[in-house]
Structure formats: structure tokens, C-alpha cells
N, C-alpha and C. Protein backbone atom coordinates (compact mmCIF):
# COMPACT_ATOMS: atom_id res chain seq x y z
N UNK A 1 -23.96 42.54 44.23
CA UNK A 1 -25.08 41.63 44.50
C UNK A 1 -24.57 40.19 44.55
N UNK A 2 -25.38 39.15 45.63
CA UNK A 2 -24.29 38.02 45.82
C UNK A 2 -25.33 37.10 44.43
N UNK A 3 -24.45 36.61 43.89
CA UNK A 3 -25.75 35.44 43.13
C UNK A 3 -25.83 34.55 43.91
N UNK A 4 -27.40 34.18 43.90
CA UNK A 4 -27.88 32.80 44.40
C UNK A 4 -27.75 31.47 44.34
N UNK A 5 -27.19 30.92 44.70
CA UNK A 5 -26.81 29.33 44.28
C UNK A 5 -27.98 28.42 43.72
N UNK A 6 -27.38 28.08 42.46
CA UNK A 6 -28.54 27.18 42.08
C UNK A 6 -28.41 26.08 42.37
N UNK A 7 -29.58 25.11 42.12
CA UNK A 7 -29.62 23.83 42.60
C UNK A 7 -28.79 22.70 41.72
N UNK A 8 -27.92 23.51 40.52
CA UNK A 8 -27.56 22.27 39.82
C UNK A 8 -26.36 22.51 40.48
N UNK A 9 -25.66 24.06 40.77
CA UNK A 9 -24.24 24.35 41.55
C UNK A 9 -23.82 23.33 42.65
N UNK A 10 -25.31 23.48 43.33
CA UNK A 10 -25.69 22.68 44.53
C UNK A 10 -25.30 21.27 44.36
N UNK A 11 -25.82 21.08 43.52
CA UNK A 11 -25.88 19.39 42.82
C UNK A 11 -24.55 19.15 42.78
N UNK A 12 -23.93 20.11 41.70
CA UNK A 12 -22.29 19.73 41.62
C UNK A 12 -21.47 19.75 42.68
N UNK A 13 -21.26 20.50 43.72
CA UNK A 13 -20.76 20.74 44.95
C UNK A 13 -21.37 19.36 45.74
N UNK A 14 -22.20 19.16 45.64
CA UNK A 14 -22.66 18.13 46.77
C UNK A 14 -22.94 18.60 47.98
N UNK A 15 -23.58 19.68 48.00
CA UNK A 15 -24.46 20.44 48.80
C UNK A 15 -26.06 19.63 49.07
N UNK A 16 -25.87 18.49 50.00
CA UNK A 16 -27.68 18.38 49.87
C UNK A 16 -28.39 19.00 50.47
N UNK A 17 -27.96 19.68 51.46
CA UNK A 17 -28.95 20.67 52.08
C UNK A 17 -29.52 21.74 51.44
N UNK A 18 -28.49 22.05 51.07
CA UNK A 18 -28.78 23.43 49.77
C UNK A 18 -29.83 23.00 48.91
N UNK A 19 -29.87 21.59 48.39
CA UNK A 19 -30.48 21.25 47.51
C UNK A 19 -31.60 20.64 48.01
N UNK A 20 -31.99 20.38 49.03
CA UNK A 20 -33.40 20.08 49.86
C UNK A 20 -33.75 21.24 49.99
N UNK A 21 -32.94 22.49 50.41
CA UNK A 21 -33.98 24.11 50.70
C UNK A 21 -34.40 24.34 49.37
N UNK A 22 -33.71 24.57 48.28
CA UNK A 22 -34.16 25.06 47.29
C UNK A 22 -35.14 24.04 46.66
N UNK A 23 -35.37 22.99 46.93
CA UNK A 23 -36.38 22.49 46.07
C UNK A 23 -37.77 22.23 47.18
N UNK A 24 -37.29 22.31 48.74
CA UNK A 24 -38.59 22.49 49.60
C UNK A 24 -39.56 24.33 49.20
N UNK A 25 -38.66 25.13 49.28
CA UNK A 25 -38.94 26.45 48.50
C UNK A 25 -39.68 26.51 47.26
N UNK A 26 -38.75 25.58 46.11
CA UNK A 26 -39.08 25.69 44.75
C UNK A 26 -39.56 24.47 43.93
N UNK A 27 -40.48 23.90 44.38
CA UNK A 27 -40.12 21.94 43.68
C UNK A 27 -40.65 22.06 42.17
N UNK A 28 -41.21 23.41 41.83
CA UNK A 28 -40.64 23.52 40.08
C UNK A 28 -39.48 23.19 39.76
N UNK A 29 -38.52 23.32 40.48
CA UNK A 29 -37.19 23.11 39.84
C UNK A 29 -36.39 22.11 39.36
N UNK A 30 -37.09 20.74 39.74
CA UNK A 30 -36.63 19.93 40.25
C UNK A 30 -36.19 19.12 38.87
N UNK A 31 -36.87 19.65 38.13
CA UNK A 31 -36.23 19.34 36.84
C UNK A 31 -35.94 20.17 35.62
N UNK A 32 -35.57 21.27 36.33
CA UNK A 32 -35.52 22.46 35.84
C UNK A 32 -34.04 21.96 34.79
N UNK A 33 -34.01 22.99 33.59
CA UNK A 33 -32.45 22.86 32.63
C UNK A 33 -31.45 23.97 32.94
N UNK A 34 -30.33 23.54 32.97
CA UNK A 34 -29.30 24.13 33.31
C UNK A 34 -29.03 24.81 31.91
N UNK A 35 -28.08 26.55 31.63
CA UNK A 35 -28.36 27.11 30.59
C UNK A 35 -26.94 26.33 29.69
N UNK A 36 -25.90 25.28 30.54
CA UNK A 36 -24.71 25.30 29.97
C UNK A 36 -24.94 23.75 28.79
N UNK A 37 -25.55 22.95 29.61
CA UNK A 37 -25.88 22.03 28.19
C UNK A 37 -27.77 21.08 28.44
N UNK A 38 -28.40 21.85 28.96
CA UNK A 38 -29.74 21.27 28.93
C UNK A 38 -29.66 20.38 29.98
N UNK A 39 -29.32 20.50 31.74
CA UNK A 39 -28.81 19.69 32.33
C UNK A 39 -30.17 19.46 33.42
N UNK A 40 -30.58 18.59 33.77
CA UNK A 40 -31.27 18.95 34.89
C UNK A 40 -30.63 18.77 36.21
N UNK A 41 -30.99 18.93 37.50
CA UNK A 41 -30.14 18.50 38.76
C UNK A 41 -30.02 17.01 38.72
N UNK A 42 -30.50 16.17 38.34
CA UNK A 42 -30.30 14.53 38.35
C UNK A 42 -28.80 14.61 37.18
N UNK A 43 -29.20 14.75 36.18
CA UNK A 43 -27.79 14.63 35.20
C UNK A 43 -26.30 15.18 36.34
N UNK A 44 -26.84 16.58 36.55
CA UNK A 44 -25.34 17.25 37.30
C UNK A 44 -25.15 15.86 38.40
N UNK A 45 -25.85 15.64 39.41
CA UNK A 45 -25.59 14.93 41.12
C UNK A 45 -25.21 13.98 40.00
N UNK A 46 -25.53 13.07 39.27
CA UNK A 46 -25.14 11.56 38.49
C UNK A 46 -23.54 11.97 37.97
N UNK A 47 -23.72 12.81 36.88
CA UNK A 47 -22.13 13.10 36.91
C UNK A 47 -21.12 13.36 37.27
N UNK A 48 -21.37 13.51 38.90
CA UNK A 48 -20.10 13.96 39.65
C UNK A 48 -20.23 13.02 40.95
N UNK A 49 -21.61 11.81 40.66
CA UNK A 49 -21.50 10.73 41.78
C UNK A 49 -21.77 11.26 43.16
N UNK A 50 -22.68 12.00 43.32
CA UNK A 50 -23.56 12.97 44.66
C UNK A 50 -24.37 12.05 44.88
N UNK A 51 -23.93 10.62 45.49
CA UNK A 51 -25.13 9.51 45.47
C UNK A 51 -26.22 10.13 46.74
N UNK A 52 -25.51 10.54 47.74
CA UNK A 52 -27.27 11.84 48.63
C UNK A 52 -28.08 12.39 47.73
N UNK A 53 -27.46 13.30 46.90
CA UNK A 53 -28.28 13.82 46.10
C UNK A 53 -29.18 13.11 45.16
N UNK A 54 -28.15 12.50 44.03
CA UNK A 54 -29.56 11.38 43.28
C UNK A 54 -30.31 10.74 44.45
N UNK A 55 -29.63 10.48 45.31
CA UNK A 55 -30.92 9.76 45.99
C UNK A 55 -31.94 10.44 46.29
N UNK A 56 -31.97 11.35 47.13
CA UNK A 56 -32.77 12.23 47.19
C UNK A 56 -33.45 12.89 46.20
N UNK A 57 -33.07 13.12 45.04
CA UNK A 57 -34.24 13.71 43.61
C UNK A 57 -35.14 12.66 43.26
N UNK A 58 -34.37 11.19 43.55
CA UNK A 58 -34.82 9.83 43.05
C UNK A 58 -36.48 9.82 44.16
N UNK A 59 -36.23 9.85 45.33
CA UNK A 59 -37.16 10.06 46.15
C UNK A 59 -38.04 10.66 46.44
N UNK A 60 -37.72 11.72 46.13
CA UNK A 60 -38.61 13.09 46.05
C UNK A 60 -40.06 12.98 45.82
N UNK A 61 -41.15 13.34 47.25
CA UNK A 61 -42.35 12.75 47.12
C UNK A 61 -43.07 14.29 46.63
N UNK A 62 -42.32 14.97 45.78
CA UNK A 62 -43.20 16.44 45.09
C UNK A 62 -44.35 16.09 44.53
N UNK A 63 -45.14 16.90 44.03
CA UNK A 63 -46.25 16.56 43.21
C UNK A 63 -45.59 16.53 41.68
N UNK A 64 -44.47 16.85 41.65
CA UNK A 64 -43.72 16.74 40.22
C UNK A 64 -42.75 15.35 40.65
N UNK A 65 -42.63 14.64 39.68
CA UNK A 65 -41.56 13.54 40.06
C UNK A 65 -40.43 13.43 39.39
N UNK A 66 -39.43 13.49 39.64
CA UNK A 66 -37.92 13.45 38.80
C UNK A 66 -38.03 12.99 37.26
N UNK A 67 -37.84 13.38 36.46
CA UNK A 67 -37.20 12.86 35.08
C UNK A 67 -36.14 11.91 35.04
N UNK A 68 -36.49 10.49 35.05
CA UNK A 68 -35.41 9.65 34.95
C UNK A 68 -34.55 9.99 33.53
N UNK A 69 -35.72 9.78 32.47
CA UNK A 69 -34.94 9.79 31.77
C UNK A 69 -34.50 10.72 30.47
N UNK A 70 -34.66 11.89 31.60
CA UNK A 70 -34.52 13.19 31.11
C UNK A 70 -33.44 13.33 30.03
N UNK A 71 -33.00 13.83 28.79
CA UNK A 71 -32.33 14.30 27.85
C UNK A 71 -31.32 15.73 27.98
N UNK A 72 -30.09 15.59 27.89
CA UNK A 72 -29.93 16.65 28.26
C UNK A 72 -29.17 17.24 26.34
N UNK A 73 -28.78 18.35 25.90
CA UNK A 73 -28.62 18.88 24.34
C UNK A 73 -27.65 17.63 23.92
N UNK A 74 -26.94 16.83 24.51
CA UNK A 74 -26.40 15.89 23.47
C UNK A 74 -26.99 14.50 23.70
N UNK A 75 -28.55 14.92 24.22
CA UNK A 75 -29.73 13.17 24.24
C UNK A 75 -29.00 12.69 25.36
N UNK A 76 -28.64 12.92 26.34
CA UNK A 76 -27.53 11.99 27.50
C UNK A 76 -28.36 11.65 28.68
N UNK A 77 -28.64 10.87 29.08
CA UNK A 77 -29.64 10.93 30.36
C UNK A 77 -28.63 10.91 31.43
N UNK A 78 -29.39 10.97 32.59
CA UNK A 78 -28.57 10.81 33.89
C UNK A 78 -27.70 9.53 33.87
N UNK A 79 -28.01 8.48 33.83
CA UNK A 79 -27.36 7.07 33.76
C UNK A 79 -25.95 7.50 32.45
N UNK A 80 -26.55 7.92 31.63
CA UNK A 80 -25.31 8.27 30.92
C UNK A 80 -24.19 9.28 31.32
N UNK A 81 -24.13 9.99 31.86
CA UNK A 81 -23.79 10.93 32.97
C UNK A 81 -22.80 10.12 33.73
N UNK A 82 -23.36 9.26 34.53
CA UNK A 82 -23.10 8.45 35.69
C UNK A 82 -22.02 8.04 34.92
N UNK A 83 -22.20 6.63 33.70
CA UNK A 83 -21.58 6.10 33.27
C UNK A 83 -20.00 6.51 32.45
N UNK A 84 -20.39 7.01 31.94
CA UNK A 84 -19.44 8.17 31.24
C UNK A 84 -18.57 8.81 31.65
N UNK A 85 -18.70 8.90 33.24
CA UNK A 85 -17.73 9.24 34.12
C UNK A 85 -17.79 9.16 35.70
N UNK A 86 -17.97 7.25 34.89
CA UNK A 86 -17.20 6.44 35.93
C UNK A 86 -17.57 6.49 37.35
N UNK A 87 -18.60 7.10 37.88
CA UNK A 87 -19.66 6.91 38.54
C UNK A 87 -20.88 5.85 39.19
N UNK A 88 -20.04 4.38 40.17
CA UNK A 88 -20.75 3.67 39.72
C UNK A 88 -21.57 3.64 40.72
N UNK A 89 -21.44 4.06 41.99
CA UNK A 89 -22.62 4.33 42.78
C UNK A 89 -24.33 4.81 42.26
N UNK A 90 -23.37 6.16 41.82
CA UNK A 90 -24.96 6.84 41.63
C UNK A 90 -25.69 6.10 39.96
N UNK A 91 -25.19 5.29 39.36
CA UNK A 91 -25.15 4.56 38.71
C UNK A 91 -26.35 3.36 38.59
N UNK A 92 -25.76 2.60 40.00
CA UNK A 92 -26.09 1.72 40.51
C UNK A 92 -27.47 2.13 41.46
N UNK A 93 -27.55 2.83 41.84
CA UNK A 93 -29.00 4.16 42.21
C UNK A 93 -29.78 4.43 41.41
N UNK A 94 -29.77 5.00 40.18
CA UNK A 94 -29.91 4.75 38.65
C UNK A 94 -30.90 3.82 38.03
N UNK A 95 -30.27 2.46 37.90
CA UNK A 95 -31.04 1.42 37.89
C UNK A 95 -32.10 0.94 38.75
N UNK A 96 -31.10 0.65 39.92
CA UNK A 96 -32.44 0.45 41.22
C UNK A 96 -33.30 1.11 40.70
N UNK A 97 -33.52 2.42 40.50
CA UNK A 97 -35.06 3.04 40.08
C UNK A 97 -35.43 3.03 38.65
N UNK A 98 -34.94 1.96 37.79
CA UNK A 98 -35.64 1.68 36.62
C UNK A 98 -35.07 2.48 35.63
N UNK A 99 -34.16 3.14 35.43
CA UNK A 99 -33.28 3.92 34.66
C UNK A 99 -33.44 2.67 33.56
N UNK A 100 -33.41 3.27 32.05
CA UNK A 100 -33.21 2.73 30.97
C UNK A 100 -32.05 2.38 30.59
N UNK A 101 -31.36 1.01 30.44
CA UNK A 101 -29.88 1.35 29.73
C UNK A 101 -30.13 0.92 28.42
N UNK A 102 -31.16 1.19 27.76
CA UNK A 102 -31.72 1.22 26.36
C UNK A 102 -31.35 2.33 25.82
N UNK A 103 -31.58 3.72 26.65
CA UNK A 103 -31.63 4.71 26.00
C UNK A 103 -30.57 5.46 25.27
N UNK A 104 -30.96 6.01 24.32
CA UNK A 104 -29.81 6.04 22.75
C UNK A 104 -29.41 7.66 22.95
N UNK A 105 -28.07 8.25 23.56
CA UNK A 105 -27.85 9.53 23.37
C UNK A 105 -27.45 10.01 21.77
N UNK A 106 -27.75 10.90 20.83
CA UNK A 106 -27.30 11.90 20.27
C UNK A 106 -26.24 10.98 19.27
């Protein structure tokens, strides 16, 4: 059986298409947690600097709206993500949309 690609795989790869079908399909997901550390797709695209992608979750006119400043198991938001590894695009994407650099991880 093939497994299905998820949208955070997606996220990490830098797949945005992948990651526009699955969330035009599924826009529950969109801030769905990843099982490896409480991740949502904004944390994964921020940590590996997928500035299409954050942009695109950032945008996202769903009836659900992105978790800026979503928590992932060690309190880390996306901006922390970004930062942490050196990421300064999607970073800088981040802020533009009001990202907290208040917020206190773990």
C-alpha cells in the first residue's frame, strides 16, 4: 500500500502544490499536529524556509485561519522554527503577519 503524503512531508519537501491539493481537499488540516513533535504545517514550511509555503498557509482564505502562534511539544512557534534555524526569509514573512517575538518557548 503506497502511504499518502502528508501535508507537513509536503511542507518539508517544499511541495506547494501538494500542499494547496491537500488542504483545497482537506482545510481541517491546516493546522493539523504532526505525531513527531506537535508540529503544525506552518512550524515544518518555517523550519526548513518554504517561504511559498508559509506564504501560502499565511494567506489562506479557509474558514479556519492559520495558527500564528501555534505551540508545538517544546512551546516553539513557527517564528521560532524560522529563527532557530536560520531561516530568515520565512522569518521575515512571519512578522509581516504579526508573528509575536514575545513569545516564550518551553
Amino acid at each position: 500500500s503506497v502511504k499518502q503524503p502528508t501535508i507537513h512531508g509536503c511542507a518539508q519537501f517544499g511541495d506547494l502544490c501538494a500542499v494547496q491539493k491537500l488542504l483545497r481537499n482537506s482545510p481541517h488540516i491546516l493546522n493539523e499536529r504532526n505525531p513527531v513533535m506537535g508540529q503544525t504545517p506552518l512550524h515544518v514550511s518555517s523550519g526548513y524556509n518554504r517561504y511559498e509555503i508559509v506564504k501560502f498557509l499565511l494567506d489562506w482564505k479557509g474558514a479556519e485561519k492559520v495558527e500564528l502562534e501555534a505551540k508545538n511539544m517544546y512551546g516553539e512557534t513557527p517564528l521560532h522554527m524560522a529563527a532557530k534555524n536560520g531561516c530568515n526569509e520565512a522569518a521575515k514573512l512571519l512578522l509581516a503577519h504579526g508573528a509575536s517575538v514575545e513569545a516564550k518557548a518551553n
